[in-house]
N, C-alpha and C. Protein backbone atom coordinates (compact mmCIF):
# COMPACT_ATOMS: atom_id res chain seq x y z
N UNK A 1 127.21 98.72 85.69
CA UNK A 1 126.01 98.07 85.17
C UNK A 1 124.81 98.54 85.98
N UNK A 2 123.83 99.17 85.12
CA UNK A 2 122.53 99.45 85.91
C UNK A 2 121.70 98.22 85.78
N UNK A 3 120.49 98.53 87.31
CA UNK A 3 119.88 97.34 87.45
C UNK A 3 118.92 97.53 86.92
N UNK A 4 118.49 96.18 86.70
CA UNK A 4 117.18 96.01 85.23
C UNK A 4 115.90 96.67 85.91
N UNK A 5 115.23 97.42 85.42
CA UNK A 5 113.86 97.66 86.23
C UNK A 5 112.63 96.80 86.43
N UNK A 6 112.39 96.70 87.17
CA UNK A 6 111.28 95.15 87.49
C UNK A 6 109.86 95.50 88.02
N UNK A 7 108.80 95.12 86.81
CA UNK A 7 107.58 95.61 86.86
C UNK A 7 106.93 95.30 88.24
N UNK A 8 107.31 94.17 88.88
CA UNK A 8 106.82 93.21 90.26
C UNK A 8 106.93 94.26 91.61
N UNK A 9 109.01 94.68 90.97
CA UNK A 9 109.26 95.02 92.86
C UNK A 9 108.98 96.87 92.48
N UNK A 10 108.46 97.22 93.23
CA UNK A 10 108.43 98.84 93.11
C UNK A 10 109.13 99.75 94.58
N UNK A 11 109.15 100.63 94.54
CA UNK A 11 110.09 101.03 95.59
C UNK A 11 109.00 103.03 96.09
N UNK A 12 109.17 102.88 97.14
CA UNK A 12 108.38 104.26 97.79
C UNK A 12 109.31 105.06 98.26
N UNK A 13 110.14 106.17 97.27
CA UNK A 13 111.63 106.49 98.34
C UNK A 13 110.95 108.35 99.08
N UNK A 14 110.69 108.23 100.07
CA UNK A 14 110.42 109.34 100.95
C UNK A 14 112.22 110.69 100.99
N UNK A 15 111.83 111.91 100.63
CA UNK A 15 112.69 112.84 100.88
C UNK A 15 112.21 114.22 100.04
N UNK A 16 113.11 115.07 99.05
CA UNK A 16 112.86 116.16 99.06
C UNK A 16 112.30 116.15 97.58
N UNK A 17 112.26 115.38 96.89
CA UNK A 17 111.67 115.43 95.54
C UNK A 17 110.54 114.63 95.61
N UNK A 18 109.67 114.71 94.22
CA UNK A 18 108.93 113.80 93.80
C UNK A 18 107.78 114.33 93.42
N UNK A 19 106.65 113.38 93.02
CA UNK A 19 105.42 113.93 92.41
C UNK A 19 104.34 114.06 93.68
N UNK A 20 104.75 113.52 94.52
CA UNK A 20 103.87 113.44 96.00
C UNK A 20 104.12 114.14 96.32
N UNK A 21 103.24 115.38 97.71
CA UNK A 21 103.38 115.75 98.52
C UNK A 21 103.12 115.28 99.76
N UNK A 22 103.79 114.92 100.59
CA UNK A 22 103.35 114.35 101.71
C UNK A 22 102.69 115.11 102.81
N UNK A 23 101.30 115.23 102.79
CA UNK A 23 100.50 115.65 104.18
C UNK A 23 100.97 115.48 105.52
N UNK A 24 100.71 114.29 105.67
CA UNK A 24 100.99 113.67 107.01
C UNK A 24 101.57 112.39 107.26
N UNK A 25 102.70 112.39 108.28
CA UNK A 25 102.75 110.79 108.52
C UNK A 25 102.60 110.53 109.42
N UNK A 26 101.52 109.39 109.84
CA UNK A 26 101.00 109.02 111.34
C UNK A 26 101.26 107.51 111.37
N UNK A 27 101.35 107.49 113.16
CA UNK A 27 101.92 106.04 113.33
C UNK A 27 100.17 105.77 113.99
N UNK A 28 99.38 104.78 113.29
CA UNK A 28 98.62 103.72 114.34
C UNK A 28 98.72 103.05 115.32
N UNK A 29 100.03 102.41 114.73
CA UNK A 29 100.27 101.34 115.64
C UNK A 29 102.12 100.96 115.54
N UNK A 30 102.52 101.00 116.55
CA UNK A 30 103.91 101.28 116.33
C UNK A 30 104.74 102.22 115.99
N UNK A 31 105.72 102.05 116.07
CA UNK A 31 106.98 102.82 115.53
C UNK A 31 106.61 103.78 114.08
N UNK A 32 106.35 105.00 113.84
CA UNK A 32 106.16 105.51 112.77
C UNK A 32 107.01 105.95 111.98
N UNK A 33 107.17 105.97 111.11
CA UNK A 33 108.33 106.79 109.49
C UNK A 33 108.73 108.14 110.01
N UNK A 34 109.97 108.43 109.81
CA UNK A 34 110.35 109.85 109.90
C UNK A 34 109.50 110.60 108.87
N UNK A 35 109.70 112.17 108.95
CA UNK A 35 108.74 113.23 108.53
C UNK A 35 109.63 113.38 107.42
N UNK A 36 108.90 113.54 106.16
CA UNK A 36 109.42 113.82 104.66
C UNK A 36 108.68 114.39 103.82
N UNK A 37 108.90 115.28 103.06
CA UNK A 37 108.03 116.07 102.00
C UNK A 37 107.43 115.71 100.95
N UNK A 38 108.02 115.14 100.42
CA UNK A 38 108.23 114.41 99.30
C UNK A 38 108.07 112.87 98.75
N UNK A 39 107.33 112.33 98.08
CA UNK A 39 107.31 111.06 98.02
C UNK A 39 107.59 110.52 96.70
N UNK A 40 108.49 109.71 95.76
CA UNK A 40 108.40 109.34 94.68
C UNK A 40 108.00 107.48 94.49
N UNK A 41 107.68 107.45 93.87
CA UNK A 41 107.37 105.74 93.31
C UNK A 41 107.08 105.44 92.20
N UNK A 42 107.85 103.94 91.99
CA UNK A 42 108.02 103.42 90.62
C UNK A 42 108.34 102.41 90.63
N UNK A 43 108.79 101.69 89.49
CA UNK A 43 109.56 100.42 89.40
C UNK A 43 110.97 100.49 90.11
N UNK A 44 111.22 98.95 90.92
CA UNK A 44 112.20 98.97 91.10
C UNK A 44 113.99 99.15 90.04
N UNK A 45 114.88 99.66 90.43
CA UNK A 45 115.66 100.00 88.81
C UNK A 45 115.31 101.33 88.25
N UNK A 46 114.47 101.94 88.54
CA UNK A 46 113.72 103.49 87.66
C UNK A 46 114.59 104.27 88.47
N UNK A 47 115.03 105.37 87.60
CA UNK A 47 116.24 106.26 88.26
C UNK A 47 115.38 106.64 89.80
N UNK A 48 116.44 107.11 90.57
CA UNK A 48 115.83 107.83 91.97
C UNK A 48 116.29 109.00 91.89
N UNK A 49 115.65 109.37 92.76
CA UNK A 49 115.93 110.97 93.03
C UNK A 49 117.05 111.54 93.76
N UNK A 50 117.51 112.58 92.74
CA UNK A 50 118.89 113.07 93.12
C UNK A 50 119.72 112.89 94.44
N UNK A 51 118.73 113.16 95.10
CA UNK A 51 119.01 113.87 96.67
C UNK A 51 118.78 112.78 97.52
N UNK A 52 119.14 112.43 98.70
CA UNK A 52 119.62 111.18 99.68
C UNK A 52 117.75 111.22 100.24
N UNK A 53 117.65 109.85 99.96
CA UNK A 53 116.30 109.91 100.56
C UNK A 53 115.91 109.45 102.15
N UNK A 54 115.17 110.00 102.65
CA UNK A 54 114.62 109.64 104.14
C UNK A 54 114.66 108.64 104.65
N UNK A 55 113.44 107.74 104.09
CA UNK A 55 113.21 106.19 104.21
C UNK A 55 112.83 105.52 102.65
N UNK A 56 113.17 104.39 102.62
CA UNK A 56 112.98 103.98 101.46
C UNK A 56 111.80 102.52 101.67
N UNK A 57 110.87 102.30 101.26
CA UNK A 57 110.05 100.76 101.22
C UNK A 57 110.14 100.22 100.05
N UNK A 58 110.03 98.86 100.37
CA UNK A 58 109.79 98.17 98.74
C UNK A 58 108.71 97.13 98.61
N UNK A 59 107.93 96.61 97.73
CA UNK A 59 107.17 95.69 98.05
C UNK A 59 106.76 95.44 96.54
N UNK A 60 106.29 93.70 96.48
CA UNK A 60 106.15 93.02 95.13
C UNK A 60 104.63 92.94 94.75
N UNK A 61 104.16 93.39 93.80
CA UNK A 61 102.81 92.63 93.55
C UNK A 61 102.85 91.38 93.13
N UNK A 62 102.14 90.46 93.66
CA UNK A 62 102.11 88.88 94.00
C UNK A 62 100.81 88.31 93.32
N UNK A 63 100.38 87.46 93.49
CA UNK A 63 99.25 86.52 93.43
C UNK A 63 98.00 86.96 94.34
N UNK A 64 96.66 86.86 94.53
CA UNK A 64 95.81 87.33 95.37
C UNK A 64 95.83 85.95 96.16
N UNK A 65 95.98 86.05 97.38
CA UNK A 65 96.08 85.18 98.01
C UNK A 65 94.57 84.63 99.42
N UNK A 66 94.22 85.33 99.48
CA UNK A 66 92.78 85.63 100.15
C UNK A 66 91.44 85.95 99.18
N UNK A 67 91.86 85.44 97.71
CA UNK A 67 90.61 86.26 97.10
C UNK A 67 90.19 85.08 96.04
N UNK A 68 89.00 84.68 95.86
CA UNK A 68 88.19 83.79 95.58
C UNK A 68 88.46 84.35 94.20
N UNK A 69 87.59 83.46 92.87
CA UNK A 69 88.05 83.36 91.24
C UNK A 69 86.51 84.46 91.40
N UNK A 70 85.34 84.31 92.01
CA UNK A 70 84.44 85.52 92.32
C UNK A 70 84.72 86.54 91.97
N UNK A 71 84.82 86.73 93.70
CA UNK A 71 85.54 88.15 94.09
C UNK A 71 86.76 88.76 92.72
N UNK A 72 87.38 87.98 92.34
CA UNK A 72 88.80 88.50 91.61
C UNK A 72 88.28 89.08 90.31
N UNK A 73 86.93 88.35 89.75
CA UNK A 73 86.63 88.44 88.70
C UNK A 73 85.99 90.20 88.65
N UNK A 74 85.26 90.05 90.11
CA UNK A 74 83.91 91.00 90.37
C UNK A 74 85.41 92.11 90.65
N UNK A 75 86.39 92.12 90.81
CA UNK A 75 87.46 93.65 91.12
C UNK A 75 88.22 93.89 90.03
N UNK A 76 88.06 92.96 89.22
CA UNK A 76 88.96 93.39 87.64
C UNK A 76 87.96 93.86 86.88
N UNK A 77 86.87 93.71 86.99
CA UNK A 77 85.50 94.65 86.33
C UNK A 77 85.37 96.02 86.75
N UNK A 78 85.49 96.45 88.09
CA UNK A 78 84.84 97.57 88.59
C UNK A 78 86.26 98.24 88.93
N UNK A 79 87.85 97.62 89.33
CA UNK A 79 88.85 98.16 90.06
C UNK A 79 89.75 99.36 88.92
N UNK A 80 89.63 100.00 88.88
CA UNK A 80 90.28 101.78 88.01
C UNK A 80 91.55 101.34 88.19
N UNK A 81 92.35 101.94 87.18
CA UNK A 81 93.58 102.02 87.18
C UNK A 81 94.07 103.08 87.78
N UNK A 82 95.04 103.04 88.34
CA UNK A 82 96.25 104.09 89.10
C UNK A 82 96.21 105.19 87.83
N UNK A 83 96.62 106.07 88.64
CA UNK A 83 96.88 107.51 87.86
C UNK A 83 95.99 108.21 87.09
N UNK A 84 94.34 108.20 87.59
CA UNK A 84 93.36 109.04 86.57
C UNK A 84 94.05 110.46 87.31
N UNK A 85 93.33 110.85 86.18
CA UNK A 85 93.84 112.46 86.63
C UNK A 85 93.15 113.35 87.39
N UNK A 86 91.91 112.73 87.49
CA UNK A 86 91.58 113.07 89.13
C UNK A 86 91.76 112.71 90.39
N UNK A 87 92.50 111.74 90.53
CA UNK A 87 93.02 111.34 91.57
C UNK A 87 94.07 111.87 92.22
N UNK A 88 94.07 112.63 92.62
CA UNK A 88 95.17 113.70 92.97
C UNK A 88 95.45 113.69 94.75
N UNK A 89 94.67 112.79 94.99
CA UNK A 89 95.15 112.64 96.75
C UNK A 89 95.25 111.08 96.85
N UNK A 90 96.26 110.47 97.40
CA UNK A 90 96.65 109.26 97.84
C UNK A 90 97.07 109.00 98.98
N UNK A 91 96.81 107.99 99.75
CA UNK A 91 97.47 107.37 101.03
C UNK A 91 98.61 106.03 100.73
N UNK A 92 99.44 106.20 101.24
CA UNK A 92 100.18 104.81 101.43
C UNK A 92 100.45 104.50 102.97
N UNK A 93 100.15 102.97 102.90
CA UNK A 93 99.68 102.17 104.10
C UNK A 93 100.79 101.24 104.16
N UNK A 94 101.54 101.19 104.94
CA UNK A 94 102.27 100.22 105.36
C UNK A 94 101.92 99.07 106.37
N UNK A 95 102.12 97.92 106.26
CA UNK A 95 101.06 97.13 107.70
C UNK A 95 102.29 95.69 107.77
N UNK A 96 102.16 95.58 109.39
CA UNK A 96 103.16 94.29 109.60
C UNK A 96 102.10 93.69 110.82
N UNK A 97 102.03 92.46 110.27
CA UNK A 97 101.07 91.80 111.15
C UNK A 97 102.13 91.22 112.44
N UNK A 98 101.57 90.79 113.35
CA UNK A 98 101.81 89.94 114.57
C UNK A 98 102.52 88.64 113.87
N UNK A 99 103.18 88.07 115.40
CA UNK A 99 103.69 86.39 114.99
C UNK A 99 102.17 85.64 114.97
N UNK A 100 101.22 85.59 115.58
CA UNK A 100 100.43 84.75 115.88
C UNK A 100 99.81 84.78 114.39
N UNK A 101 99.78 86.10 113.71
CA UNK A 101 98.90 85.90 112.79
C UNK A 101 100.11 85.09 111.54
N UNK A 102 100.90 85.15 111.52
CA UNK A 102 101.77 84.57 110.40
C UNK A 102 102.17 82.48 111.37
N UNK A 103 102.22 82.46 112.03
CA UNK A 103 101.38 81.11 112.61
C UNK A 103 100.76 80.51 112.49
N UNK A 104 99.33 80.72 111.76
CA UNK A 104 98.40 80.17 111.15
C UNK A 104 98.58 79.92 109.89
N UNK A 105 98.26 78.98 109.53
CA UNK A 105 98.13 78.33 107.99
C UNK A 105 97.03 79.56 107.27
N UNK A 106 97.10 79.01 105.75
CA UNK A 106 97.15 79.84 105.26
C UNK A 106 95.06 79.92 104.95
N UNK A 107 95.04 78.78 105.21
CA UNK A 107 93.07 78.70 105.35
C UNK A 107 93.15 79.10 106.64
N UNK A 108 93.44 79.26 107.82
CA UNK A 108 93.58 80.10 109.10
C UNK A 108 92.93 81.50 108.84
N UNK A 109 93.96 82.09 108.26
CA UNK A 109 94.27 83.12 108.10
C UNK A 109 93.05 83.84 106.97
N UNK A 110 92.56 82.66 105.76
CA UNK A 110 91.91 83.39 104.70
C UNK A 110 90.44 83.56 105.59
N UNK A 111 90.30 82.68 106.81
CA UNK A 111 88.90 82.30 107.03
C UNK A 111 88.39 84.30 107.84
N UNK A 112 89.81 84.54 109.12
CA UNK A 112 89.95 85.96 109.33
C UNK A 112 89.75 87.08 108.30
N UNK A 113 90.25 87.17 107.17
CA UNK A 113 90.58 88.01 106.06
C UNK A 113 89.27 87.83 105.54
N UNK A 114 88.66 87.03 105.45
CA UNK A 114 87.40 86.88 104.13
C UNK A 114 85.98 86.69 104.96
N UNK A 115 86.28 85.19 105.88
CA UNK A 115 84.94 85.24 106.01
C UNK A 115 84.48 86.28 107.60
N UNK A 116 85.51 86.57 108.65
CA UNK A 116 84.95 87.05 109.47
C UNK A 116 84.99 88.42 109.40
N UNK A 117 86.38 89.39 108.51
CA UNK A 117 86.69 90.42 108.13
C UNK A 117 85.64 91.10 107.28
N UNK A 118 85.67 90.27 106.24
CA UNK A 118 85.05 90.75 104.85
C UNK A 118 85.96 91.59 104.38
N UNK A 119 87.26 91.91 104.41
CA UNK A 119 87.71 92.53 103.39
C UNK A 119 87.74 92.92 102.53
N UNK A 120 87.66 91.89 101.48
CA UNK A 120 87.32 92.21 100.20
C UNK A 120 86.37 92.58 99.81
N UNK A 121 85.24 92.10 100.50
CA UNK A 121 83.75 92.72 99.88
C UNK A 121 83.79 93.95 100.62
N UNK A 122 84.18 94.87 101.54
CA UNK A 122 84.37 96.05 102.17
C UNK A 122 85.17 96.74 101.63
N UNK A 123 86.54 96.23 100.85
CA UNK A 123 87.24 97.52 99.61
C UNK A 123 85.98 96.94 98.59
N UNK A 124 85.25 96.94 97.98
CA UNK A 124 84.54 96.63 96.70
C UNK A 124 83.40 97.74 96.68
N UNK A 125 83.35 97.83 98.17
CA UNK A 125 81.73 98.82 98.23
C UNK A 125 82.27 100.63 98.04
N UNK A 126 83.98 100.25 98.04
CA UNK A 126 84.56 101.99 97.59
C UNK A 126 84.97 101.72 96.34
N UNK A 127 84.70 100.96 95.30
CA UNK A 127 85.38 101.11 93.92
C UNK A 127 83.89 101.24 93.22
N UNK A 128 84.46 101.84 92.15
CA UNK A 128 85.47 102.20 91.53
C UNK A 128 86.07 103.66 92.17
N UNK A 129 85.48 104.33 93.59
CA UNK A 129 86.16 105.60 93.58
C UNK A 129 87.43 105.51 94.02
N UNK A 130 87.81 104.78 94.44
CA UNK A 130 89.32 104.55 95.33
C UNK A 130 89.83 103.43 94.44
N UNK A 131 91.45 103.75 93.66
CA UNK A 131 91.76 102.83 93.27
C UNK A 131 92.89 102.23 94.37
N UNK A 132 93.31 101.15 94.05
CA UNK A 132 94.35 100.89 95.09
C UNK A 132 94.87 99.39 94.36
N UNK A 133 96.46 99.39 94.67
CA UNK A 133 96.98 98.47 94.78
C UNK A 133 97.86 97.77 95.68
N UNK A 134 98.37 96.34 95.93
CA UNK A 134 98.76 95.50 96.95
C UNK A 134 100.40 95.13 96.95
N UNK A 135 101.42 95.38 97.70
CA UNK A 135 102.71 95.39 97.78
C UNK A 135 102.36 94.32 99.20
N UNK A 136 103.47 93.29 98.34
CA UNK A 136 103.86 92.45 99.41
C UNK A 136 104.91 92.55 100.02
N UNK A 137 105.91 92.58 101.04
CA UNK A 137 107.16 93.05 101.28
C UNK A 137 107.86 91.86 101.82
N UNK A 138 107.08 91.15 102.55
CA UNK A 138 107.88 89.71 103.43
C UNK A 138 108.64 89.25 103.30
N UNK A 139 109.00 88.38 101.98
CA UNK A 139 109.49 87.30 101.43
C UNK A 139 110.72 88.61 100.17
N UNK A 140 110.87 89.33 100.55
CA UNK A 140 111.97 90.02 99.66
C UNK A 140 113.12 89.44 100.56
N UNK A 141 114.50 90.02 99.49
CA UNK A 141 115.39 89.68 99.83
C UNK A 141 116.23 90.45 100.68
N UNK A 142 115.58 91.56 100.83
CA UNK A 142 116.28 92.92 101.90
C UNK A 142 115.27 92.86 102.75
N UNK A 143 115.33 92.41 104.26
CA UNK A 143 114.08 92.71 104.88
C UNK A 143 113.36 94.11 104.78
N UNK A 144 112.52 94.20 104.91
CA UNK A 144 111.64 94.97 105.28
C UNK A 144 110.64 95.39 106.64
N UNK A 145 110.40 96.71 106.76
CA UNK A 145 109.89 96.98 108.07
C UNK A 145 108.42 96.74 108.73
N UNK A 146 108.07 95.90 107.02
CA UNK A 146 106.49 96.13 106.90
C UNK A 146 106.40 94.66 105.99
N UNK A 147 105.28 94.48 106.27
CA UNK A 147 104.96 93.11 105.48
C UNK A 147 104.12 93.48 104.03
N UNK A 148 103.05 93.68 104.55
CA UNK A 148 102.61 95.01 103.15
C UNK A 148 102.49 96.08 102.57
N UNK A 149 102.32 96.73 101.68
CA UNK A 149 101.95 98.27 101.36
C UNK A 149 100.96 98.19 100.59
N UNK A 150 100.02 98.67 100.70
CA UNK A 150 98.99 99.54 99.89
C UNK A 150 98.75 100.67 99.90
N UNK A 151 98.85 100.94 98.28
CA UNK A 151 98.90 102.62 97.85
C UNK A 151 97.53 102.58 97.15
N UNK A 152 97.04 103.66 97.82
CA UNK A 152 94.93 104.27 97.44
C UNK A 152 95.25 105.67 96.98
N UNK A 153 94.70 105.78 95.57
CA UNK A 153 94.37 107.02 94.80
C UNK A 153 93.18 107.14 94.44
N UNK A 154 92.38 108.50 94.74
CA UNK A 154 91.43 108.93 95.14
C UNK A 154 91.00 110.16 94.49
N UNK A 155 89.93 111.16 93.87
CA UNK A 155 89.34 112.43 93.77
C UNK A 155 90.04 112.97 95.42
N UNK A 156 89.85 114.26 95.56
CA UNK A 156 89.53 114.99 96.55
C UNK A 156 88.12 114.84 97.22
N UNK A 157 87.19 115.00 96.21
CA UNK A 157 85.85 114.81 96.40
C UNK A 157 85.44 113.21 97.44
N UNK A 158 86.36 112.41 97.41
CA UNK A 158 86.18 111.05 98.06
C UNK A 158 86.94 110.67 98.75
N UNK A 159 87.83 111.75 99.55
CA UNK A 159 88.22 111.81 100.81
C UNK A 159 87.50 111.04 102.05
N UNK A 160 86.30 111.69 102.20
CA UNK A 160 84.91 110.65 102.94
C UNK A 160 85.00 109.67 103.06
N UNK A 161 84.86 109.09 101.44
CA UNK A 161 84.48 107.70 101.52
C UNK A 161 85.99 106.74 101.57
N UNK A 162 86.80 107.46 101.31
CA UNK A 162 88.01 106.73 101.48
C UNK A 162 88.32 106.59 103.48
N UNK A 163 88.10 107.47 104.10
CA UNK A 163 88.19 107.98 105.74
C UNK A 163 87.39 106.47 106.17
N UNK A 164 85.66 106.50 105.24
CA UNK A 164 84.73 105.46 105.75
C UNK A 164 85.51 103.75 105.56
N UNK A 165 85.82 103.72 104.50
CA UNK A 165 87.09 102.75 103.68
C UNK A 165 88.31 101.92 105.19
N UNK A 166 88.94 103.03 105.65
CA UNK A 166 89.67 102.80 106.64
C UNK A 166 89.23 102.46 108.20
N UNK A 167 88.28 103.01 108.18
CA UNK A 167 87.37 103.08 109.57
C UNK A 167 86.68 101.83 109.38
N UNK A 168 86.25 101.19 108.67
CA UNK A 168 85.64 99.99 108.22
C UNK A 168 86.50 98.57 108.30
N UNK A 169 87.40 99.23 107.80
CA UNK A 169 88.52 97.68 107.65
C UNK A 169 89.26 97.70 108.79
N UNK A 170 89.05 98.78 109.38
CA UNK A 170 90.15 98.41 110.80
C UNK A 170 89.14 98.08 111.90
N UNK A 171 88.03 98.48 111.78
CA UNK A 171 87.15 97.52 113.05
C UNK A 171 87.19 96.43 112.67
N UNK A 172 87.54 95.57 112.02
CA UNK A 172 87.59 94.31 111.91
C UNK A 172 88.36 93.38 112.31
N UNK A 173 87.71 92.11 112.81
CA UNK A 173 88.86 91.27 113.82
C UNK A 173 90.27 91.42 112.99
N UNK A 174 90.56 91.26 111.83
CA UNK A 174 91.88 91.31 111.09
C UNK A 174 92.79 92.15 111.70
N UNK A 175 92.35 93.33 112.00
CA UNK A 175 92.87 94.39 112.40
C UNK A 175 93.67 94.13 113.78
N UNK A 176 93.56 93.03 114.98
CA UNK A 176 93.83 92.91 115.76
C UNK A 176 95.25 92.05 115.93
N UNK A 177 95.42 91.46 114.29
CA UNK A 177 96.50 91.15 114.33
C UNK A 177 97.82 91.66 113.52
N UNK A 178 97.15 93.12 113.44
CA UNK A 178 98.43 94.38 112.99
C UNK A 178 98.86 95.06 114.28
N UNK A 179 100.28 94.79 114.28
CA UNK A 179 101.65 95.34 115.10
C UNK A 179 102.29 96.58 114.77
N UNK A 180 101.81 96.90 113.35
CA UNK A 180 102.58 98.36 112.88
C UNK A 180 101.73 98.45 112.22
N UNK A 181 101.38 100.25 111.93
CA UNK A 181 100.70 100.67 110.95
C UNK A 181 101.03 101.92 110.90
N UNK A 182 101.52 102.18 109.70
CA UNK A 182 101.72 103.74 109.17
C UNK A 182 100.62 104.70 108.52
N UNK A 183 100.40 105.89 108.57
CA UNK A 183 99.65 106.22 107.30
C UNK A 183 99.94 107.20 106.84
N UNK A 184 100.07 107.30 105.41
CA UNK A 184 101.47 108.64 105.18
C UNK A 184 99.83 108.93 103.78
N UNK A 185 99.12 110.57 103.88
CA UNK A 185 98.36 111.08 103.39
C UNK A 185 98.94 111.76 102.09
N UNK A 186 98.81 111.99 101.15
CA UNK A 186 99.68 112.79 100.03
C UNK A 186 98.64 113.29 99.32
N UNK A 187 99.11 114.29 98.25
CA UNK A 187 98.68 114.96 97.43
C UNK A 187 99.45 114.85 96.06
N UNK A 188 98.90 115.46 94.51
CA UNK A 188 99.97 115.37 93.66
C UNK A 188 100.83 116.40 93.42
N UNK A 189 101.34 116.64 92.99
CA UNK A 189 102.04 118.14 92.80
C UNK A 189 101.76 118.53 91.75
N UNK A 190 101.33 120.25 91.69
CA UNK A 190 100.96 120.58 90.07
C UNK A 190 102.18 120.48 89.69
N UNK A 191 102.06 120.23 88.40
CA UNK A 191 102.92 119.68 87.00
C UNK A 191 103.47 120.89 86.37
């Protein structure tokens, strides 16, 4: 019996196939991913790739949990969908916060993320050129090495502003309560 494919959980399996090319993988902060060529992603259940893969992540898209009926309204207006066809360079971000920060309640935590961070209004000032979406990993049933993933697809041309994107959100107090951080750079593969 094959398993049902599930629009929620999606899976990032790193090795010798796929539509990614993997640039680079750098550790920020912590322990970093072994080196792999190749990156595929999809629904969880969607065939995998032939060949034994490297590392595998998984993570659910969830509920916005830090983001005001505002804000949510003002990123479903301006936020692009995955896969234009100029988007041909992507990053995937893996991030596992600290105990202290999962300690705090959950207005704790939104007051860091929103009001002293600005997060959200700081990804808003790169859309529509950077699309990106949010993988939760925590609360799965296979642990995971990472609490979230976010995958950013991008022009070439907005490399820059994607570089400014990252440099922005990590000076921010939020940032002080990430323990791991990966950043694995990709490209698409001509077709």
């Amino acid at each position: 019996m094959t398993n049902p494919v599930s629009l929620r959980l999606s899976t990032f399996v790193a090795g010798t196939e796929g539509p990614w090319k993997i640039q680079e993988i750098r550790s920020l902060r912590g322990e970093s991913l072994a080196s792999a060529k190749k990156l595929s992603t999809g629904p969880a259940g969607s065939p995998a790739p032939a060949l034994p893969a490297i590392w595998t992540l998984e993570g659910v898209t969830s509920n916005e949990r830090y983001t005001t009926r505002q804000e949510k309204d003002e990123l479903v207006a301006i936020q692009p969908e995955l896969g234009r066809p100029e988007s041909t360079c992507a990053a995937l971000i893996p991030i596992r916060k600290n105990a202290s920060w999962w300690a705090m309640t959950q207005d704790e935590r939104h007051q860091i993320f929103a009001e002293k961070s600005h997060h959200t209004a700081i990804g808003m000032k790169y859309l529509p050129a950077v699309a990106r979406k949010l993988y939760h990993c925590r609360d799965l049933a296979q642990p995971q090495p990472y609490d979230f993933i976010t995958w950013f697809e991008f022009a070439p041309s907005e490399s820059d502003s994607f570089d400014r994107l990252l440099a922005e959100l990590r000076s921010q107090p939020e940032w002080s309560f990430v323990e791991r951080e990966t950043e694995i750079r990709l490209t698409r593969c001509a077709a």
